[in-house]
C-alpha atoms as a PDB file:
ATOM      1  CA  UNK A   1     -15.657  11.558  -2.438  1.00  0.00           C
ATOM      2  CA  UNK A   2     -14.010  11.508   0.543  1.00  0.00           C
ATOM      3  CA  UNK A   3     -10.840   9.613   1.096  1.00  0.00           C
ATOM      4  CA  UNK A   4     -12.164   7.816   3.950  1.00  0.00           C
ATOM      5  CA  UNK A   5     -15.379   6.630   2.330  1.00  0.00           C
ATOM      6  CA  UNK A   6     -13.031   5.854  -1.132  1.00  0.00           C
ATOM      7  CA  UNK A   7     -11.132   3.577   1.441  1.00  0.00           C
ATOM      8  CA  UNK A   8     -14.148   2.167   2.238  1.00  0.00           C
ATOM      9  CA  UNK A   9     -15.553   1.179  -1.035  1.00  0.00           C
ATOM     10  CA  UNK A  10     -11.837  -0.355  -2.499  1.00  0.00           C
ATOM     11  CA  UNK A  11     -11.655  -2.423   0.425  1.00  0.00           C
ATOM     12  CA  UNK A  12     -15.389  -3.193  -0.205  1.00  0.00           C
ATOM     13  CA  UNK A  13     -13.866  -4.679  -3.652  1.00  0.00           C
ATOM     14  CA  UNK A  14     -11.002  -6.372  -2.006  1.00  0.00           C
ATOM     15  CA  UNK A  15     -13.400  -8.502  -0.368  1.00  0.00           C
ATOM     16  CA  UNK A  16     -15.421  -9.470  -3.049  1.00  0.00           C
ATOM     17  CA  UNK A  17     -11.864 -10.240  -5.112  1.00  0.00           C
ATOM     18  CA  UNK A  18     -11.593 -12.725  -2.189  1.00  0.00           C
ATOM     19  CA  UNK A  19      -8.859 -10.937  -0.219  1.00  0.00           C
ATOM     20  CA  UNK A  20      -8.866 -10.459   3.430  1.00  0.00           C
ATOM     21  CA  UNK A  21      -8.445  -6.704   4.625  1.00  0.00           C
ATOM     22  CA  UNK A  22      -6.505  -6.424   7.788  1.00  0.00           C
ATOM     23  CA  UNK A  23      -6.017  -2.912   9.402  1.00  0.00           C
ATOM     24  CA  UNK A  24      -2.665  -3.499  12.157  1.00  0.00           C
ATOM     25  CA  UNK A  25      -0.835  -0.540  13.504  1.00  0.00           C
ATOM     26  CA  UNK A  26       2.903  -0.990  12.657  1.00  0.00           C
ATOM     27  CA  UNK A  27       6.587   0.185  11.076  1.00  0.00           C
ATOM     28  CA  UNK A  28       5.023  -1.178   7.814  1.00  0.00           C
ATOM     29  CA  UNK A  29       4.079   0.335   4.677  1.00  0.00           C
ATOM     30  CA  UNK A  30       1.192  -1.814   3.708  1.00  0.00           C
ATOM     31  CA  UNK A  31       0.753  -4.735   1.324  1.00  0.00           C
ATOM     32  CA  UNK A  32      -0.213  -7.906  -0.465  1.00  0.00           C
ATOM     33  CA  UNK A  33       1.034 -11.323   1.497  1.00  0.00           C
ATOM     34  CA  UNK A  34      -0.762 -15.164   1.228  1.00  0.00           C
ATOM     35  CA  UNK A  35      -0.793 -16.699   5.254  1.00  0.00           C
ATOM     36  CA  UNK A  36      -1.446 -20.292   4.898  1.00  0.00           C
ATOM     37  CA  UNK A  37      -3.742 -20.168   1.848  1.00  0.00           C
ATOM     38  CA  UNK A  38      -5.422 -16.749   2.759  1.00  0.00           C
ATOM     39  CA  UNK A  39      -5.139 -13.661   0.536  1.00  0.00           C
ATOM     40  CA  UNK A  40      -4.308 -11.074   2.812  1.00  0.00           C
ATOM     41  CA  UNK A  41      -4.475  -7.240   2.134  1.00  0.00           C
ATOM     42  CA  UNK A  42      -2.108  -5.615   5.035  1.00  0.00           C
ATOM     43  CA  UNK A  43      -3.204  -1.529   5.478  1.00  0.00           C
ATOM     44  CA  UNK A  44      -1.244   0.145   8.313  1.00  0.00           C
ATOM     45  CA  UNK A  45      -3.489   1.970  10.422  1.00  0.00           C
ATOM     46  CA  UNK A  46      -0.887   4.827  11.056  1.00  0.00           C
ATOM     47  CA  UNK A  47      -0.991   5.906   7.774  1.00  0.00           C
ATOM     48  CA  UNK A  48      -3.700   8.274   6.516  1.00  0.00           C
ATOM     49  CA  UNK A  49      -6.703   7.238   3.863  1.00  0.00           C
ATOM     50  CA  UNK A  50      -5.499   8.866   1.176  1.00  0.00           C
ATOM     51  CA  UNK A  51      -1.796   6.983   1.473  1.00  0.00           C
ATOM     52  CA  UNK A  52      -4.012   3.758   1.885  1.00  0.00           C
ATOM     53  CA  UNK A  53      -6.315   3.990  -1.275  1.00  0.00           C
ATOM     54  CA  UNK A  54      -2.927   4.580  -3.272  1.00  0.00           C
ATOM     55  CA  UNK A  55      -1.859   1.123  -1.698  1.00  0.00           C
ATOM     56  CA  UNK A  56      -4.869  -0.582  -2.730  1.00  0.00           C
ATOM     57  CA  UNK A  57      -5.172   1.341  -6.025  1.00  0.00           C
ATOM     58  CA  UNK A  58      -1.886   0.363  -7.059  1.00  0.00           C
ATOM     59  CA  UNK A  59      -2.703  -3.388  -5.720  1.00  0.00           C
ATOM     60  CA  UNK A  60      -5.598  -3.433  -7.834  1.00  0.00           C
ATOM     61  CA  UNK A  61      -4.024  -2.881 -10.935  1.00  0.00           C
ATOM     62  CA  UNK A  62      -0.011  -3.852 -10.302  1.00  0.00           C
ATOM     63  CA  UNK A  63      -1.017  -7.003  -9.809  1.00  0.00           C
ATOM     64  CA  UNK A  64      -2.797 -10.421 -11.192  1.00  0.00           C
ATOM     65  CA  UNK A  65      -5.929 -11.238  -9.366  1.00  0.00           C
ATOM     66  CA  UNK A  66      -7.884 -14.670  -9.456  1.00  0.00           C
ATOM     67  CA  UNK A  67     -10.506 -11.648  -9.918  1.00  0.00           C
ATOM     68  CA  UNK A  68     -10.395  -8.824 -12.200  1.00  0.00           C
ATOM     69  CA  UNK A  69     -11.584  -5.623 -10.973  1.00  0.00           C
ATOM     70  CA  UNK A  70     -12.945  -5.399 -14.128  1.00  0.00           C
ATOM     71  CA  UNK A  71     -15.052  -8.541 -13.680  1.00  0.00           C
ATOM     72  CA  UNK A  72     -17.046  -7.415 -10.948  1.00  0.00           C
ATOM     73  CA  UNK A  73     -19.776  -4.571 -10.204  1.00  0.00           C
ATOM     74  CA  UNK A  74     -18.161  -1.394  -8.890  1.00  0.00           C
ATOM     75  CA  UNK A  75     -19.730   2.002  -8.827  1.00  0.00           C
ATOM     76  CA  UNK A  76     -19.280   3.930 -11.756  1.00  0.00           C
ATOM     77  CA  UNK A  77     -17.925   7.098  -9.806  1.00  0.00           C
ATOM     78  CA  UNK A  78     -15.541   4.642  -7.712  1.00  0.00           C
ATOM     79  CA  UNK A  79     -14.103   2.828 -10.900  1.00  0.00           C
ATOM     80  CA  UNK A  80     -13.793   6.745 -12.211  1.00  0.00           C
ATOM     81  CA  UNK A  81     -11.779   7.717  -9.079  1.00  0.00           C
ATOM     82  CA  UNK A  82     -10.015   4.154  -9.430  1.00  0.00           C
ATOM     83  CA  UNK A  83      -9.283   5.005 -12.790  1.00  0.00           C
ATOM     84  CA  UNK A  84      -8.042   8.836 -12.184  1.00  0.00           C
ATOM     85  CA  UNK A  85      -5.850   7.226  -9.414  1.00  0.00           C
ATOM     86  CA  UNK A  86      -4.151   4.582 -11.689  1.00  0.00           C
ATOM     87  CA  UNK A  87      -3.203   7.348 -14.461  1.00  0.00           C
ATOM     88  CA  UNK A  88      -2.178   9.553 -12.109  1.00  0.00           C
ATOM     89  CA  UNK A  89       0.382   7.124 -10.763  1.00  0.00           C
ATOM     90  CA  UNK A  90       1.505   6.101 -14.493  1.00  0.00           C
ATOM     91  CA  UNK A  91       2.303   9.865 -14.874  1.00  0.00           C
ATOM     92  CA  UNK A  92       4.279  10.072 -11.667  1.00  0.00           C
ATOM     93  CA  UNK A  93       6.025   6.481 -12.223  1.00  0.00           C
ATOM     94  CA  UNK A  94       6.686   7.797 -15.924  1.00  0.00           C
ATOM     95  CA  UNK A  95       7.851  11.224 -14.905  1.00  0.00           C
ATOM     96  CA  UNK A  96      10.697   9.605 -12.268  1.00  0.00           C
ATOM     97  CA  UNK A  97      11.864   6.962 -14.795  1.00  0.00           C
ATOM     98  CA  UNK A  98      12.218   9.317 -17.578  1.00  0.00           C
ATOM     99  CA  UNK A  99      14.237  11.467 -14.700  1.00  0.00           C
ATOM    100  CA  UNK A 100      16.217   8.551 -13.613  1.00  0.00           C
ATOM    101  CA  UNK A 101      17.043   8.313 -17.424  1.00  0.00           C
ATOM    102  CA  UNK A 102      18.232  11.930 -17.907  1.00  0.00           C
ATOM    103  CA  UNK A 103      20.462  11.843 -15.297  1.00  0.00           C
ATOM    104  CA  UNK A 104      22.239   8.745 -16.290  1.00  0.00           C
ATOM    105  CA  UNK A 105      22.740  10.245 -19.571  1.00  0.00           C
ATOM    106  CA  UNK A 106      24.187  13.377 -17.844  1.00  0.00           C
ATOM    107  CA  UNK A 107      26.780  11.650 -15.760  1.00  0.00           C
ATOM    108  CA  UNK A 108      27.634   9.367 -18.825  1.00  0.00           C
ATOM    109  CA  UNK A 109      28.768  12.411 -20.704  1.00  0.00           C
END
């Protein structure tokens, strides 16, 4: 699947979690904020689809929802690419810390 249609279907999800998805051009990196009582998902249009999903991907599951993801209908091939996304970024989050570990042992010694 496309990144672009990928995009498409998590903020298809978003919506149904009861956020609000907002696409503003900007200096921002894109994120989670609450505006008087409204859940608001910010995406920056400047960056590309594939940075975007890994926003909302890592929304989706960084985060406590009023709404699981897990509680409501999502396409079996989406929740797979959802799910490939999410270990893929525990890998990469696991690889730096265990990095960032290493090298604090090394200037210890």
């Amino acid at each position: 699947m496309k990144a672009e249609k990928f995009l498409l279907e998590l903020e298809d999800i978003l919506e149904k979690m009861g956020y609000t998805v907002r696409k503003e051009r900007g200096s921002f990196k894109g994120g989670y904020c609450l505006l008087e009582g409204e859940k608001i998902i910010m995406l920056n249009k400047n960056q590309p689809a594939d940075y975007l999903v890994g926003v909302i991907t890592r929304f989706l599951y960084e985060h406590d929802h009023d709404t699981s993801p897990d509680d409501i209908f999502i396409k079996p091939a989406v929740r797979k690419l959802i799910n490939e996304r999410v270990k893929t970024t525990r890998s990469i989050a696991e690889q730096r810390q265990q990095s960032e570990r290493q090298q604090e042992i090394h200037k210890s010694t």
